[in-house]
Protein backbone atom coordinates (compact mmCIF):
# COMPACT_ATOMS: atom_id res chain seq x y z
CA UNK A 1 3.79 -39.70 14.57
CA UNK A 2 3.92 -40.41 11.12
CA UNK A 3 0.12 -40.73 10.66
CA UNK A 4 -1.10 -37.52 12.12
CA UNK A 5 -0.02 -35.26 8.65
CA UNK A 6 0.54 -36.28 5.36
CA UNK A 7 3.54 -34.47 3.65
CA UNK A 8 2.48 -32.06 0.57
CA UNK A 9 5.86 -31.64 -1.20
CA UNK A 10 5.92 -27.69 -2.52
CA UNK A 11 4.84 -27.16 -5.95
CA UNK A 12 7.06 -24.66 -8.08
CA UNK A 13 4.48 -21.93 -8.05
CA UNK A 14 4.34 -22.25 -4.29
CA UNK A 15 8.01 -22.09 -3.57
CA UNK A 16 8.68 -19.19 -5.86
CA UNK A 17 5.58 -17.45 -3.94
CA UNK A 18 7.29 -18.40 -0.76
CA UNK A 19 10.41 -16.33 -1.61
CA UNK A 20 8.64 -13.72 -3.22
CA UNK A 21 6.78 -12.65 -0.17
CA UNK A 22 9.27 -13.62 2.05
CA UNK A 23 11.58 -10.69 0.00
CA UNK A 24 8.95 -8.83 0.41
CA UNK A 25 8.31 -8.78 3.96
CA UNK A 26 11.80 -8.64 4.90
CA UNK A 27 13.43 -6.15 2.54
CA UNK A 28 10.15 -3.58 2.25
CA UNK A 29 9.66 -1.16 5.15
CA UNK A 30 6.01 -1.57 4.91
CA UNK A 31 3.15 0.74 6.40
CA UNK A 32 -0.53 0.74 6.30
CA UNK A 33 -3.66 3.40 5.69
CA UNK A 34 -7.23 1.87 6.35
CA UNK A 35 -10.29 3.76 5.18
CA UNK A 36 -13.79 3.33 5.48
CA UNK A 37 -15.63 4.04 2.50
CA UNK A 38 -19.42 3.93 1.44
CA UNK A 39 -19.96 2.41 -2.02
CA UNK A 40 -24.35 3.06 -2.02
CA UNK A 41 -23.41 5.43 -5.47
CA UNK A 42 -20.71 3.11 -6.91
CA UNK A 43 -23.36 -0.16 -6.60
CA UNK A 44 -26.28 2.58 -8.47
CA UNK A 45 -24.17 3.62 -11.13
CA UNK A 46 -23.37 -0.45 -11.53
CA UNK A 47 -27.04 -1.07 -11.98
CA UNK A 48 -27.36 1.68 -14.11
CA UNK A 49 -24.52 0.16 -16.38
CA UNK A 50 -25.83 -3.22 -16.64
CA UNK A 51 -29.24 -1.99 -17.84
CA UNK A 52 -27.63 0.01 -20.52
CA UNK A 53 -25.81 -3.42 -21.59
CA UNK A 54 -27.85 -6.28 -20.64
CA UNK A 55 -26.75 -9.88 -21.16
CA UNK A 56 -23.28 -8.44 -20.06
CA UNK A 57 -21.17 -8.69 -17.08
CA UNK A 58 -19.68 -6.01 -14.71
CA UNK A 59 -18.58 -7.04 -11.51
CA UNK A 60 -17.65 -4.44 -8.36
CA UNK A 61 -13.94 -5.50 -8.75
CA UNK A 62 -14.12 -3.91 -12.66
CA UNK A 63 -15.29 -1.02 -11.01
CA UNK A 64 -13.00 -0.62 -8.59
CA UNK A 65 -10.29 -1.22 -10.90
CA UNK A 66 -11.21 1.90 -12.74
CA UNK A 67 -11.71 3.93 -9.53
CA UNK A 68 -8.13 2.94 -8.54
CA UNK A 69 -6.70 3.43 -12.37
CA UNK A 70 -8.15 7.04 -11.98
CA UNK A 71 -7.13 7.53 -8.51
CA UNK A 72 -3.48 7.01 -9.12
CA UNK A 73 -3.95 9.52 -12.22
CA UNK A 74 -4.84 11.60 -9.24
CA UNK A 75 -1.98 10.77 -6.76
CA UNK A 76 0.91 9.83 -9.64
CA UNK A 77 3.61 9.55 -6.62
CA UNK A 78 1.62 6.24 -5.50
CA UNK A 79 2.09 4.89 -9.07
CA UNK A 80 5.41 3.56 -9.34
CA UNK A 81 7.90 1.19 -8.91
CA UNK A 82 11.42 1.15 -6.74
CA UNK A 83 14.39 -0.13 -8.53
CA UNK A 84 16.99 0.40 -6.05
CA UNK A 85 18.59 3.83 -6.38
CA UNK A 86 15.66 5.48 -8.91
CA UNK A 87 12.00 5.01 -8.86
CA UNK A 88 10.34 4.36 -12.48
CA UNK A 89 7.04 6.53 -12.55
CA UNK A 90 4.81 5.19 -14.64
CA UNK A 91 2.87 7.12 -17.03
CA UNK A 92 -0.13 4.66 -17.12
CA UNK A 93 -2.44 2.57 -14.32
CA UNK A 94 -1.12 -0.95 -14.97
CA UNK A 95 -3.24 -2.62 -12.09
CA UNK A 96 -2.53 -6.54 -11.07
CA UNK A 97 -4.86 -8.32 -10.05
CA UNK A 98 -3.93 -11.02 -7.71
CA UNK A 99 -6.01 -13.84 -8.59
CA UNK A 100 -6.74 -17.15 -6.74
CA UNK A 101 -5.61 -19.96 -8.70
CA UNK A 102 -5.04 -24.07 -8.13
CA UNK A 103 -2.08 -24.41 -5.87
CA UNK A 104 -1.50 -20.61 -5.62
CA UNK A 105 -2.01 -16.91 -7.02
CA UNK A 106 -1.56 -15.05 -10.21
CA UNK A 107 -1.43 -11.14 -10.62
CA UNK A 108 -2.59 -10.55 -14.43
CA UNK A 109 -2.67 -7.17 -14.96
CA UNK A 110 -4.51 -4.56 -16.59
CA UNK A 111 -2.62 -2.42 -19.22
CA UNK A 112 -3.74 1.26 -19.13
CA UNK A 113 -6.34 0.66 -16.96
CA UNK A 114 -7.02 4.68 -16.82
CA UNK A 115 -7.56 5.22 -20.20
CA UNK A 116 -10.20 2.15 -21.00
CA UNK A 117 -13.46 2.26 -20.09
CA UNK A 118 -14.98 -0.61 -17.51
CA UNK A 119 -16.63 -2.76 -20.17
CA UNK A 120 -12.83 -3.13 -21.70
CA UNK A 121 -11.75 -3.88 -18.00
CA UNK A 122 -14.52 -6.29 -17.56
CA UNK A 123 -13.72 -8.19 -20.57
CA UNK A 124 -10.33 -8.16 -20.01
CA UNK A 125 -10.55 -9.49 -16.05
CA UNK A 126 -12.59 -11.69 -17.43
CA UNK A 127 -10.37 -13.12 -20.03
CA UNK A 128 -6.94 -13.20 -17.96
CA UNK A 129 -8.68 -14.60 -15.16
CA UNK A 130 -9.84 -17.70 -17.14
CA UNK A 131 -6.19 -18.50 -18.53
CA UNK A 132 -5.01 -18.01 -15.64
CA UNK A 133 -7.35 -20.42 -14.14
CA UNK A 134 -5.84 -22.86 -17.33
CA UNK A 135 -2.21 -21.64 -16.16
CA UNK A 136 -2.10 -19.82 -20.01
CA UNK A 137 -0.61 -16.52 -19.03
CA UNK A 138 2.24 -15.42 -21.02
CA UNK A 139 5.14 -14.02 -19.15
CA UNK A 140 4.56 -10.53 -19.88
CA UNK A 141 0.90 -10.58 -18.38
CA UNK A 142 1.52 -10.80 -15.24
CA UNK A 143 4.91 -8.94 -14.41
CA UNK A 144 4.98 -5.64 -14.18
CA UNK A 145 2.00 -3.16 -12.90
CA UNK A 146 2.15 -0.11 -11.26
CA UNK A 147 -0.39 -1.40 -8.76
CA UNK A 148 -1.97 -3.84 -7.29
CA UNK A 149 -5.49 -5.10 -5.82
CA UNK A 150 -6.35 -7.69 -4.03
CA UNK A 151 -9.96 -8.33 -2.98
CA UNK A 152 -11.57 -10.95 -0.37
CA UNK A 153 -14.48 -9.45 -0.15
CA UNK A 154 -16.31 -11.96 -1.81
CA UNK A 155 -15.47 -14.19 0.83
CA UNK A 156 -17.07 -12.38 3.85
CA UNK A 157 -13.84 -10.93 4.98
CA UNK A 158 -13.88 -7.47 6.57
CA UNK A 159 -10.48 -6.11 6.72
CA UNK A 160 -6.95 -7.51 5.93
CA UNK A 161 -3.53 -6.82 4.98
CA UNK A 162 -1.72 -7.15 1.51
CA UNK A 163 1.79 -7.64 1.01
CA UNK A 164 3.40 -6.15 -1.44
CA UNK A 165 4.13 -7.32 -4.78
CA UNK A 166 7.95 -5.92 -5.24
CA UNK A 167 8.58 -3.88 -7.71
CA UNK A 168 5.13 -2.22 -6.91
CA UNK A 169 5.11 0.46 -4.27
CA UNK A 170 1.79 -0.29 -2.85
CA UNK A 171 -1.43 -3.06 -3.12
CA UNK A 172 -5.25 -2.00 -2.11
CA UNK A 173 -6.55 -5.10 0.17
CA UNK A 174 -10.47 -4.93 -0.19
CA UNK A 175 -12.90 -6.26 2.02
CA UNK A 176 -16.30 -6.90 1.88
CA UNK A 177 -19.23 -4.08 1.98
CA UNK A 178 -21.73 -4.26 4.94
CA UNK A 179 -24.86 -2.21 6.27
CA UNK A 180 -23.22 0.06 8.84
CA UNK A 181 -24.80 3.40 10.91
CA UNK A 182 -23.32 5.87 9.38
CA UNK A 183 -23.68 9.96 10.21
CA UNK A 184 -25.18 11.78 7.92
CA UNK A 185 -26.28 15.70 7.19
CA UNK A 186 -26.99 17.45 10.79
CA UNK A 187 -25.62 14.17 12.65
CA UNK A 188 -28.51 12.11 11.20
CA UNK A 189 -27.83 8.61 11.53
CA UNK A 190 -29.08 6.37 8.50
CA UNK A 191 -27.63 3.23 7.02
CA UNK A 192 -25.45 2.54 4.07
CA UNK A 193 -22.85 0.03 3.13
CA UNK A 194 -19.82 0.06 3.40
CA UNK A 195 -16.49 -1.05 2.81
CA UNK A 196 -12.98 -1.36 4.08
CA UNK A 197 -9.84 -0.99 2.09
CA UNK A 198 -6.46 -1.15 3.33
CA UNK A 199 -3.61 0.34 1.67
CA UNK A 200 0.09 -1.26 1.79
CA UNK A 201 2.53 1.04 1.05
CA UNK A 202 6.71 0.56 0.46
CA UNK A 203 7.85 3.53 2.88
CA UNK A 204 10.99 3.80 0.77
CA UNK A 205 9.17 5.18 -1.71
CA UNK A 206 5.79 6.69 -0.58
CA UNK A 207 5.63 8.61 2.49
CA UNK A 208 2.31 9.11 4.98
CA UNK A 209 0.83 12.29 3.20
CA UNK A 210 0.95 10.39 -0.07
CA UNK A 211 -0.97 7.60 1.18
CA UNK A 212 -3.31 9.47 2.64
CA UNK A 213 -3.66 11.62 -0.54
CA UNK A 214 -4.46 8.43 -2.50
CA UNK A 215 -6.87 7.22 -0.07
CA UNK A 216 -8.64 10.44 -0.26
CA UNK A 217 -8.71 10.17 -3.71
CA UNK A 218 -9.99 6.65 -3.73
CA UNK A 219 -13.05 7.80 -1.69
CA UNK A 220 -13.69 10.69 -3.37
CA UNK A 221 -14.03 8.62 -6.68
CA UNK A 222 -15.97 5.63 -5.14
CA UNK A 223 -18.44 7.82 -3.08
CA UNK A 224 -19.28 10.29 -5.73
CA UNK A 225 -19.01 8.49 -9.01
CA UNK A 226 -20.96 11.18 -10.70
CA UNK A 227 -17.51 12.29 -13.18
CA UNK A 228 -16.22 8.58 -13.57
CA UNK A 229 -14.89 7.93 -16.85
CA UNK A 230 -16.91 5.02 -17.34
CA UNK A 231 -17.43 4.27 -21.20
CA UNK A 232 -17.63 4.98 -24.54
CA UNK A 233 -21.00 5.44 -26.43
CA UNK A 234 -20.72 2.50 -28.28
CA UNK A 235 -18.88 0.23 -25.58
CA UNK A 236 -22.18 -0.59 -24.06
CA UNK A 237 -23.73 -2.37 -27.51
CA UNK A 238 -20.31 -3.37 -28.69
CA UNK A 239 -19.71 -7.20 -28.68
């Protein structure tokens, strides 16, 4: 009947998502790695940053952002591209971001995300996220990346997959961090929260071990965030 749905013709943005992930899905042999991961330390060491730079914002995304920068530093054979008959290894952590926007997504991304520290990140999330809210992006901010992440976690979701974003190799899907019984020293039981990340990776490219390598990395940096590169001395007062 022609009153039970009212027709929503496709915007541009929509279509060309449409095919993108539809060339995705069909022409990447995707596979997935899920790993639980505590984030207690990560969460301290972001309370820890905001009191050295109050009035300032630093979100758990800008952190993870630089635990995933570092983490393909780590595991280089995650962080690249395919390009048909050569992979392009890049020698930087260009992360995208996908980003929710009216009608659709965006994936700004952060240049270099290894070498800056996570007030840079923050103020740069921060910045792309807002034109892209405006539909401002230039061209050349959001193709690209090495990487990318995409995080629901905000919206109470617990574990999802990511497609990926061709001619990326791999996306992290984040979900939300929850109290969970955990084991600890001499099968203790105690409580911490956690979160689940799933890892999308183009088989072509990336094989199991590698994945796994990467996650390992990932959890390493996110559960002990003692050596994190986190900023410069003057980053923290810096306007």
């Amino acid at each position: 009947m022609p009153d039970t749905y009212t027709i929503a013709p496709l915007s541009p943005m929509r279509r060309a998502i449409a095919a993108r992930m539809s060339e995705s899905y069909r022409n990447i042999p995707h596979f997935r790695v899920v790993a639980d991961i505590r984030i207690d330390e990560l969460l301290a060491r972001r309370r820890e940053l905001l009191q050295q730079g109050p009035g300032r914002t630093l979100s758990l995304n800008d952190l993870l952002i630089k635990v995933c920068a570092q983490a393909l530093t780590d595991v280089p054979d995650v962080n690249v591209q395919w390009a048909e008959k050569e992979l392009h290894r890049f020698h930087t952590a260009d992360i995208a971001i996908v980003t929710a926007v009216k009608g659709g997504l965006m994936t700004p991304v952060v240049r270099a995300a290894d070498s800056q520290s996570v007030w840079q990140i923050a103020a740069e999330v921060k910045e792309l996220t807002a034109r892209a809210a405006r539909n401002e992006l230039r061209m050349e901010e959001i193709v690209g990346g090495s990487f990318s992440i995409s995080n629901l976690g905000m919206y109470a979701v617990d574990e999802f997959d990511a497609i990926i974003n061709p001619p990326q190799c791999a996306i992290l899907a984040v979900g939300q961090g929850k109290p969970r019984c955990v084991a600890v020293r001499d099968l203790r039981m105690a409580i911490a929260t956690v979160m689940r990340v799933t890892l999308s990776v183009d088989h072509r490219a990336i094989d199991g071990v590698v994945a796994a390598q990467f996650m390992s990395a990932l959890k390493a940096r996110i559960e002990t965030p003692s050596d994190l590169e986190l900023t410069r001395s003057t980053d923290a007062t810096s306007g």
